[in-house]
Protein backbone atom coordinates (compact mmCIF):
# COMPACT_ATOMS: atom_id res chain seq x y z
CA UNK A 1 0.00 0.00 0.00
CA UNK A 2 2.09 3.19 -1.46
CA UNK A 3 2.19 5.96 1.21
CA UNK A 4 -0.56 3.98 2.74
CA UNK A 5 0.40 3.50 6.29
CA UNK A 6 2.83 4.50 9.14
CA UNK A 7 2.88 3.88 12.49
CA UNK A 8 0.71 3.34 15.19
CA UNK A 9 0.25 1.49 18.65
CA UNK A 10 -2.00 -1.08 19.42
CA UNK A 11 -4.76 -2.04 21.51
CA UNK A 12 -4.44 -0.35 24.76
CA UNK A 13 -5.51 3.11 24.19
CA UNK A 14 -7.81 4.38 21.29
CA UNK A 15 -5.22 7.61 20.44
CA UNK A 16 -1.95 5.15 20.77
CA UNK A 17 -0.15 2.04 21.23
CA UNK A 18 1.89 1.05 18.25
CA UNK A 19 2.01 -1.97 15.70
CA UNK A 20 4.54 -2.06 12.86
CA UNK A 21 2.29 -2.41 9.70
CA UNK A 22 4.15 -4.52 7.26
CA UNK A 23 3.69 -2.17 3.90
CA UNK A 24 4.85 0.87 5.26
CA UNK A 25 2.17 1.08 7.68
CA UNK A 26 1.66 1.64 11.65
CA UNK A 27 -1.46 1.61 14.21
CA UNK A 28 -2.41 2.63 17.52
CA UNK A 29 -3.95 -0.38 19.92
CA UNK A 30 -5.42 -0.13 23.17
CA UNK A 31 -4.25 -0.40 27.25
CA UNK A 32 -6.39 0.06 29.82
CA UNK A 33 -5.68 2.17 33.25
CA UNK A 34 -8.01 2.71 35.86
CA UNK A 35 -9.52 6.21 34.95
CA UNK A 36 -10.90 3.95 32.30
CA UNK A 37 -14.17 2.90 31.98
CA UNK A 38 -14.96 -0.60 33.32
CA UNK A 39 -13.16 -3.31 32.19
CA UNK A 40 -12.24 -6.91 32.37
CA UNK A 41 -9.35 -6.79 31.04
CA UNK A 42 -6.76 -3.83 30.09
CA UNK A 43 -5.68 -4.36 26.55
CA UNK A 44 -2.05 -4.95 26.15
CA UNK A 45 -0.08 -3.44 23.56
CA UNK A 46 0.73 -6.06 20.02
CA UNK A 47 4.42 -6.67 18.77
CA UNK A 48 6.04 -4.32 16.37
CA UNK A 49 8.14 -7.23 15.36
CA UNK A 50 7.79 -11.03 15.68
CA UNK A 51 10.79 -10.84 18.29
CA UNK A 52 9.70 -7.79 20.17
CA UNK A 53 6.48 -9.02 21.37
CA UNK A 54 5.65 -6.67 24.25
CA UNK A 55 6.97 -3.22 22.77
CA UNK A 56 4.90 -0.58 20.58
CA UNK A 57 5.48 -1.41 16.93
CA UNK A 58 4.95 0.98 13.68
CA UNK A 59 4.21 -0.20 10.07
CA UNK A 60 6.04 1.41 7.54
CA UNK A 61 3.81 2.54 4.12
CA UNK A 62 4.03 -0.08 1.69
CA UNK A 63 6.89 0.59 -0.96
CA UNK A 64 5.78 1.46 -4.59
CA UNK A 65 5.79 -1.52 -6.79
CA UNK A 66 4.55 -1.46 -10.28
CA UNK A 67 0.89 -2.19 -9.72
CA UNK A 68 0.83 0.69 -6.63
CA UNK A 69 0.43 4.19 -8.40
CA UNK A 70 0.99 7.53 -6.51
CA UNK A 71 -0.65 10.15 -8.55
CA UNK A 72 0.07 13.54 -8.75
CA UNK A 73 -2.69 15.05 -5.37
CA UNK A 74 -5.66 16.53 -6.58
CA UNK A 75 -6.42 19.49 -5.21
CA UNK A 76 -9.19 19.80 -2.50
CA UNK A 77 -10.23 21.67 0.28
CA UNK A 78 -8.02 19.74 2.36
CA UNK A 79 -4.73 21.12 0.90
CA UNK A 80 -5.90 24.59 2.54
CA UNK A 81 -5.37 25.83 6.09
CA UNK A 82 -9.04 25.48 7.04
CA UNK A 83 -10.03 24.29 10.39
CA UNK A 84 -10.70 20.44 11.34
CA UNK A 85 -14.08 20.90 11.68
CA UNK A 86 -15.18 20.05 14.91
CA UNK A 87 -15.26 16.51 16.21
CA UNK A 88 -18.38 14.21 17.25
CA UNK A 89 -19.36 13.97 20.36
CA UNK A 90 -20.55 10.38 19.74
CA UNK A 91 -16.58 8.56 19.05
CA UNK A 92 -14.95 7.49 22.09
CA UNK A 93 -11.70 8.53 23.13
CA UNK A 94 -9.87 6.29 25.20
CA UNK A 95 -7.95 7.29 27.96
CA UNK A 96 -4.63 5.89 27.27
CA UNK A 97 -2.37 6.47 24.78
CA UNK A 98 1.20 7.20 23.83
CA UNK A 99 0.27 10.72 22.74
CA UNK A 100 -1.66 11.50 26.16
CA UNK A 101 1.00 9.84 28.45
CA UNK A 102 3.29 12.38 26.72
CA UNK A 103 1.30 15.17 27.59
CA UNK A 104 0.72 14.27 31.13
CA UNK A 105 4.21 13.79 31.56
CA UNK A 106 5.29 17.16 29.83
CA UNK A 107 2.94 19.47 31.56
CA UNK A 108 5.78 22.11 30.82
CA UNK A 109 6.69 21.68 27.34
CA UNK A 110 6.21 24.76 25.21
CA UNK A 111 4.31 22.00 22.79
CA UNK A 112 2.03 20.55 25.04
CA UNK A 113 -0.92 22.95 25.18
CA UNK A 114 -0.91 22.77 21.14
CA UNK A 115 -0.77 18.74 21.53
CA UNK A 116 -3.00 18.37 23.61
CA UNK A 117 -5.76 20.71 22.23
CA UNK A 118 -5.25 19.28 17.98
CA UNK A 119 -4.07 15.99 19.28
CA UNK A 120 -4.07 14.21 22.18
CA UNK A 121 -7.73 15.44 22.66
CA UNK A 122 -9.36 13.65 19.80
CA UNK A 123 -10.78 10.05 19.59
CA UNK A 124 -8.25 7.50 17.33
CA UNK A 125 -8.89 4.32 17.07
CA UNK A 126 -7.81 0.77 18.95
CA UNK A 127 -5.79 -1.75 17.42
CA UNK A 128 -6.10 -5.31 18.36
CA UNK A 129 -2.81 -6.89 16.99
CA UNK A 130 -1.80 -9.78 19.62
CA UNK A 131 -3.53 -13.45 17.88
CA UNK A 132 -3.77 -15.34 21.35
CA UNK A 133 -7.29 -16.36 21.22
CA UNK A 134 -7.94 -16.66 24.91
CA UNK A 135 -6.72 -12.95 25.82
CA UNK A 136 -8.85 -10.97 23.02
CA UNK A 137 -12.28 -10.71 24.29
CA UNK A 138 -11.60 -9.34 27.43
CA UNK A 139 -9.17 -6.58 25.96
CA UNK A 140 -11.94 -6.01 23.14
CA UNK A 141 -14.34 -5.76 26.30
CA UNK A 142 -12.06 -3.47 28.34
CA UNK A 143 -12.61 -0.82 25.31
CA UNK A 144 -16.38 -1.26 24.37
CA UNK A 145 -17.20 -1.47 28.38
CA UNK A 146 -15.68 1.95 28.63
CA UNK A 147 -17.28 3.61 25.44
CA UNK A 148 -20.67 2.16 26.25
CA UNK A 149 -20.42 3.86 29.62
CA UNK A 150 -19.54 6.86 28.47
CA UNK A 151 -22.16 7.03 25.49
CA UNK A 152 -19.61 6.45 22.92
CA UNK A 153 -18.77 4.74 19.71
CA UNK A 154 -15.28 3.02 19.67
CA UNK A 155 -13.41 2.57 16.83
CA UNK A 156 -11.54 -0.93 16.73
CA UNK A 157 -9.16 -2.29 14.29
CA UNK A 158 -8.66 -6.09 14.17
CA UNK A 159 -5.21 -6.75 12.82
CA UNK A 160 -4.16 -10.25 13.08
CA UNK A 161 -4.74 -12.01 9.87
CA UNK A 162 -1.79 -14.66 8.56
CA UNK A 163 0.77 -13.53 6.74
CA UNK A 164 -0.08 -9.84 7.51
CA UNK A 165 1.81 -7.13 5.39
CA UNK A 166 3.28 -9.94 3.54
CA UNK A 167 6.31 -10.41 5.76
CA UNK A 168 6.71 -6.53 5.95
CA UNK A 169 7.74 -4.27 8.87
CA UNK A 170 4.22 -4.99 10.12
CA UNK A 171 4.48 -8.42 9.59
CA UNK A 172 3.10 -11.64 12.32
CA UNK A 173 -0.59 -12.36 12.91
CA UNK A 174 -1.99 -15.37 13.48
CA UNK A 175 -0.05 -18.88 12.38
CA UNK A 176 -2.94 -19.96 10.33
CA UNK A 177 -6.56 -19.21 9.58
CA UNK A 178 -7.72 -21.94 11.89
CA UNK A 179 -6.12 -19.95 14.76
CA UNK A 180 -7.06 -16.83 13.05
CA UNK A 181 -10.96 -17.97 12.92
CA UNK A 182 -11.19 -18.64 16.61
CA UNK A 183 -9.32 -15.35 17.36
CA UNK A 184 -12.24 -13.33 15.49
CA UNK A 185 -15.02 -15.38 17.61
CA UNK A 186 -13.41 -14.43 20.39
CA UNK A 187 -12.95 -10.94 19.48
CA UNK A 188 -16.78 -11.16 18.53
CA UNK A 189 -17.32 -12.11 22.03
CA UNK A 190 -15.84 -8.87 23.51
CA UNK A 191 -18.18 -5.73 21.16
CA UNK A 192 -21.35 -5.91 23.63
CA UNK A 193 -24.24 -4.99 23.18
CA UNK A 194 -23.30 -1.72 21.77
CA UNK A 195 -23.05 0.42 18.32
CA UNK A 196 -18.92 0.06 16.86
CA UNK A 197 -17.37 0.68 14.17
CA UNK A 198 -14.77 -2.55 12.84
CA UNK A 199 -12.35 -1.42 10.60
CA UNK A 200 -11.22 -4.83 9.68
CA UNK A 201 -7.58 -5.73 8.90
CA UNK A 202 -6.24 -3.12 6.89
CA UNK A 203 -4.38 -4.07 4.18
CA UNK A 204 -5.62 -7.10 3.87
CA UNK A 205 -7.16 -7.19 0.64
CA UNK A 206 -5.52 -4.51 -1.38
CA UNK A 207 -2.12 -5.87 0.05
CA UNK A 208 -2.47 -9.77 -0.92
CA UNK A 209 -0.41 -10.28 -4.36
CA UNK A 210 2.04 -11.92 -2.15
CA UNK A 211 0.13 -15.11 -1.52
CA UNK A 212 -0.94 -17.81 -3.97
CA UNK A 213 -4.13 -17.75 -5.32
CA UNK A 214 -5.11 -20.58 -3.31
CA UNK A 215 -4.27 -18.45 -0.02
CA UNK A 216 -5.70 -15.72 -1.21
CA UNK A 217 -8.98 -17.20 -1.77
CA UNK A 218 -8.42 -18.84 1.82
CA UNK A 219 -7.80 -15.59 3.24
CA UNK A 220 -10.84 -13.66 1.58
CA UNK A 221 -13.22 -16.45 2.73
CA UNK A 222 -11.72 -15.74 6.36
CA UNK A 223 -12.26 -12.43 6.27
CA UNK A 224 -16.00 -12.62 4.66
CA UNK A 225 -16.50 -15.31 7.84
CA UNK A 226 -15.11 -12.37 9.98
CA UNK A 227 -17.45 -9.81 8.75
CA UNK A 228 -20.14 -12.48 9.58
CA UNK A 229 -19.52 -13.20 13.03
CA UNK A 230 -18.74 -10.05 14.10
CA UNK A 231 -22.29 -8.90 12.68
CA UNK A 232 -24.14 -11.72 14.62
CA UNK A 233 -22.33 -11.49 17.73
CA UNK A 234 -23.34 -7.62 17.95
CA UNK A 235 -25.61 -6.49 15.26
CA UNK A 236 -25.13 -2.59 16.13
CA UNK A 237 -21.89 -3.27 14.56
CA UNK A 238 -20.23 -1.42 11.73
CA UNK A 239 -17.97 -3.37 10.42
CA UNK A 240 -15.88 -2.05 7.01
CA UNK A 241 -13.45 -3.88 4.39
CA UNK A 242 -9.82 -2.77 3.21
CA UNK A 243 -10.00 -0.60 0.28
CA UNK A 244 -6.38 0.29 0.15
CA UNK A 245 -6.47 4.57 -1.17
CA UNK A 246 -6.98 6.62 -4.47
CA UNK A 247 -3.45 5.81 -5.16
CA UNK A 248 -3.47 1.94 -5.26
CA UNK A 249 -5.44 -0.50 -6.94
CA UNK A 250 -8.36 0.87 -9.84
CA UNK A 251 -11.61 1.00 -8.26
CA UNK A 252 -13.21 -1.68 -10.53
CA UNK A 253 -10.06 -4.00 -9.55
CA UNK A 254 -10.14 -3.32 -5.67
CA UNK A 255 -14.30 -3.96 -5.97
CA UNK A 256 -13.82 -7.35 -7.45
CA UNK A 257 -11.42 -8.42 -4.55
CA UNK A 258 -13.41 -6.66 -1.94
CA UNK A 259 -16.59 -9.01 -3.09
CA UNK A 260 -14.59 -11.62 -3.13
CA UNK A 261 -13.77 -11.25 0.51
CA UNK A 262 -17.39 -10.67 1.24
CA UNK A 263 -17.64 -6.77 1.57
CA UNK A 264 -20.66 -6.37 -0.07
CA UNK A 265 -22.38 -8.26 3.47
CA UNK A 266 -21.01 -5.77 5.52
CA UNK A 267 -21.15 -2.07 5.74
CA UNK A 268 -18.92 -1.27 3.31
CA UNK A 269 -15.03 0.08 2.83
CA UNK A 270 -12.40 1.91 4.46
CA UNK A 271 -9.47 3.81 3.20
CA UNK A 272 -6.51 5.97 3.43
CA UNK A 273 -5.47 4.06 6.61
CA UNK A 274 -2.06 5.82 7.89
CA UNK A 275 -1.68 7.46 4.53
CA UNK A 276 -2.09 10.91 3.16
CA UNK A 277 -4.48 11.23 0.08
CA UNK A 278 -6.62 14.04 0.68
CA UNK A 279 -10.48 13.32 1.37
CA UNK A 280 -11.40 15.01 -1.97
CA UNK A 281 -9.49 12.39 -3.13
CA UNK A 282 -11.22 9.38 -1.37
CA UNK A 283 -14.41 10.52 -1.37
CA UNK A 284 -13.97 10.26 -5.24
CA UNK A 285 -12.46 7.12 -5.47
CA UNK A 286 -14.42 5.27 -2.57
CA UNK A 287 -17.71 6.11 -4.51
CA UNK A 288 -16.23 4.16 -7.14
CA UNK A 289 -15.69 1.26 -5.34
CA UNK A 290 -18.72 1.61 -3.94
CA UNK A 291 -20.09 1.54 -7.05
CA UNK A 292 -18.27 -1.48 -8.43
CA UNK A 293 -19.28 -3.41 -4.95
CA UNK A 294 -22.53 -3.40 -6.12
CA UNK A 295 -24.66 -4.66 -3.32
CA UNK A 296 -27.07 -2.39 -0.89
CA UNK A 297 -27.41 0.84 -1.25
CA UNK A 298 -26.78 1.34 2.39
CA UNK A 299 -22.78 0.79 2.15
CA UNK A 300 -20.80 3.48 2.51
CA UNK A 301 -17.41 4.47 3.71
CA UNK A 302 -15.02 5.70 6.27
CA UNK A 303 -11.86 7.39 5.72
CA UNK A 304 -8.71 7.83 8.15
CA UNK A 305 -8.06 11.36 7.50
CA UNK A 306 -5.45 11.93 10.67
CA UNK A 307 -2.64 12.79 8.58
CA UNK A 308 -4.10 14.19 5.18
CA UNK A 309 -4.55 17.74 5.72
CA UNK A 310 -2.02 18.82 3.11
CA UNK A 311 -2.44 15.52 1.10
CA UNK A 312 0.05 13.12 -0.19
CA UNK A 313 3.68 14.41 -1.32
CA UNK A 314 4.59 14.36 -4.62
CA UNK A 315 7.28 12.37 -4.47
CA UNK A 316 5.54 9.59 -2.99
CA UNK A 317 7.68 9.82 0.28
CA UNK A 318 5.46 7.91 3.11
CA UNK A 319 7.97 7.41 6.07
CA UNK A 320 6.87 10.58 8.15
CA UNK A 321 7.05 13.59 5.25
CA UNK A 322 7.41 16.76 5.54
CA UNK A 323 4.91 19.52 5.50
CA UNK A 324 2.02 16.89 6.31
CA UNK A 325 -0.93 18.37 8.11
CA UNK A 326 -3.95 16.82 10.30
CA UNK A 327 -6.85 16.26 8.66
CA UNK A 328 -10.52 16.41 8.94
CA UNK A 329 -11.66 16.01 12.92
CA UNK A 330 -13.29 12.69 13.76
CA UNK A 331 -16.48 12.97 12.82
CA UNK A 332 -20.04 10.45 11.86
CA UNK A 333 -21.28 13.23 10.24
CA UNK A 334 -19.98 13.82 7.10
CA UNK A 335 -22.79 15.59 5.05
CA UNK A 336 -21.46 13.50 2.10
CA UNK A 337 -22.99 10.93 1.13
CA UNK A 338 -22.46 7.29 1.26
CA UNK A 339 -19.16 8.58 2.79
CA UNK A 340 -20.21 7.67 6.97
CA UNK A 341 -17.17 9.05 8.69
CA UNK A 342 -13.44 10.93 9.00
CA UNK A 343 -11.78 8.70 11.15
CA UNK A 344 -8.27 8.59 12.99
CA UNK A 345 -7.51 5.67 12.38
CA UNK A 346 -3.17 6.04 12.76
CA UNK A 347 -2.67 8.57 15.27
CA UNK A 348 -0.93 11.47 14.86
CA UNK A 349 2.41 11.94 15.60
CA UNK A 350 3.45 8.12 16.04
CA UNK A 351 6.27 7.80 13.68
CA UNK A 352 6.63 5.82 10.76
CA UNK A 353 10.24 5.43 11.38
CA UNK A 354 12.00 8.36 10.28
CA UNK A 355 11.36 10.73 12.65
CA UNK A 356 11.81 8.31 15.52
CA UNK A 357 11.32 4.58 16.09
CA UNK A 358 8.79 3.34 14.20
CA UNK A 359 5.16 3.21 16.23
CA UNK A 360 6.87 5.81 19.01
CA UNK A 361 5.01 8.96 19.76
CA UNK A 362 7.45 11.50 18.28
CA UNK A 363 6.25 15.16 20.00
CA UNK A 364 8.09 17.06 17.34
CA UNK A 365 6.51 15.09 14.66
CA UNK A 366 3.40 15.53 16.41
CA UNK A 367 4.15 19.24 17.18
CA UNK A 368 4.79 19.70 13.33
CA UNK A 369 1.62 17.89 12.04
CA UNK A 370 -0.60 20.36 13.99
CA UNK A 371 0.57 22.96 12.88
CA UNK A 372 1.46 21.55 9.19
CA UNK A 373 4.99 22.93 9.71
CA UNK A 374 7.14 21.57 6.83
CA UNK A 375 10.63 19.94 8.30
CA UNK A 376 12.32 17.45 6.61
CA UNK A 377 12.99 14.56 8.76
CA UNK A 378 16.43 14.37 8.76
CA UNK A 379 16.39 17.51 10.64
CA UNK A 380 13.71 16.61 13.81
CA UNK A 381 14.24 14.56 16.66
């Protein structure tokens, strides 16, 4: 996934633990502390690396291979300095992340107070990367307790599928789909009662010309099983399907892998996840692939638009860039349609590498995204 991804950290907090995403990619996961609503179980942050099973981890962006395009950005209201927009009331900010532990501890820091207010006080979403089976519902539970009490919507990103980011920085998951099956029933078990929104294993299905057809078809029949239970176990649940960004696969060619995979039974697609194509930009080509989907008219589309405020560089440069920009605020209200929310899906500031280690909470990254100052990386600690 070109410029797709970057860093992020896992399931512990819903603005930041990190998980190295294979293609270039990174995500924020959850951890649970005891300001937190109630919970079972505190979420534990997933591996970066297969040998580094307890630290944050970051996923680089995919690199550009002959079938991933990075087109020249189009431009949009995003590439202007306009505000956010302000963000809904109804997603759920956890308590605990890398970016809020930073600010807590930095009460001082001539950075903080514009952290903190662009930031640190936005929802992101979870990330679930660990594939033990008999640890996932209660961390799943530890987040969705805590949103339902609070009247929220959590945002929760499943990321253990076999053979994730094809062997990538982000690369692990579960040893097979057997395992990988019983890990999403027990994830199922942890959603509640209550309305969520499943962004389901990103990269998945745009990033899977590195298995056999045989394993593909495997894996897409996993995923559509996913999208399945995760419906029946809570059906207030949102679940979307990995519809890599503008700048990857052709709409028509990312439809006909997304049905495949069973898409067109769930709510519908998700893009831009840790990259930087401006909304414009997936607005556009989600409606395509909405359009190629086929199936009911009720599918629509979420967007992560945490980094995207000045759109993708030119040069195609996804490990932290310069002059990148926060995007739209987290919102379910997008007043376009069949597009059903901005999302922070990677949060801000956690580095895809070059700034700092990959999946870290970099504060001058993070400084420098709010207030889309260009530096080249090189140059920032």
């Amino acid at each position: 996934m070109v410029t797709a991804a970057s860093a992020v950290t896992l399931v512990g907090s819903v603005t930041g633990i990190v998980v190295a995403l294979g293609s270039g990619q990174a995500r924020t996961e959850v951890t649970h502390t005891a300001d937190a609503a109630p919970a079972t179980a505190a979420p534990s942050p997933s591996p970066s690396t297969p040998d580094t099973p307890s630290a944050p981890s970051a996923k680089p962006t995919p690199r550009p291979t002959a079938r991933i395009r990075t087109p020249a950005v189009t431009p949009g209201p995003d590439r202007r300095r306009r505000p956010a927009g302000p963000v809904s009331p109804l997603l759920y900010r956890h308590p605990e992340s890398q970016v809020l532990d930073w600010v807590r501890a930095h009460p001082g820091d001539p950075r903080t107070a514009v952290i903190a207010a662009r930031i640190a006080d936005r929802p992101a979403a979870v990330w679930f990367a660990d594939p033990d089976p008999g640890t996932i519902a209660a961390r799943v539970g530890a987040v969705t307790a805590g949103a339902a009490a609070r009247h929220r919507v959590p945002v929760l990103v499943p990321y253990a599928i076999p053979d994730r980011d094809c062997g990538g920085a982000s690369r692990g998951g579960a040893p097979d789909l057997a395992v990988y099956d019983a890990w999403i029933d027990a994830f199922a078990r942890g959603l509640g009662p209550g309305e969520v929104i499943v962004v389901l294993e990103p990269d998945s299905i745009a990033q899977s010309d590195c298995l056999t057809r045989a394993d593909r078809a495997a894996r897409f029949a996993s995923l559509a099983r996913a999208g399945r239970v995760l419906k029946a176990a809570d059906p207030r649940a949102r679940v979307y399907y990995d519809a890599g960004h503008s700048g990857w696969n052709p709409p028509g060619e990312q439809a006909a892998l997304l049905k495949q995979a069973g898409a067109a039974g769930a709510d519908g697609v998700f893009s831009n996840v840790s990259n930087f194509r401006t909304t414009a930009d997936e607005i556009a080509y989600d409606r395509r692939v909405l359009a190629a989907l086929g199936g009911p008219a009720r599918l629509g589309a979420v967007i992560d638009t945490s980094r995207n405020g000045n759109g993708a560089p030119s040069d195609g440069q996804w490990c932290d860039p310069a002059g990148r920009r926060i995007g739209r605020a987290p919102t379910l209200d997008t007043g376009e349609a069949r597009i059903d929310a901005y999302l922070w899906v990677k949060p801000p500031g956690e580095s895809d590498g070059c700034r700092g280690a990959a999946g870290t909470f970099t504060p001058s990254y993070a400084y420098d995204l709010a207030r889309g100052v260009s530096v080249s990386p090189a140059s920032a600690s």
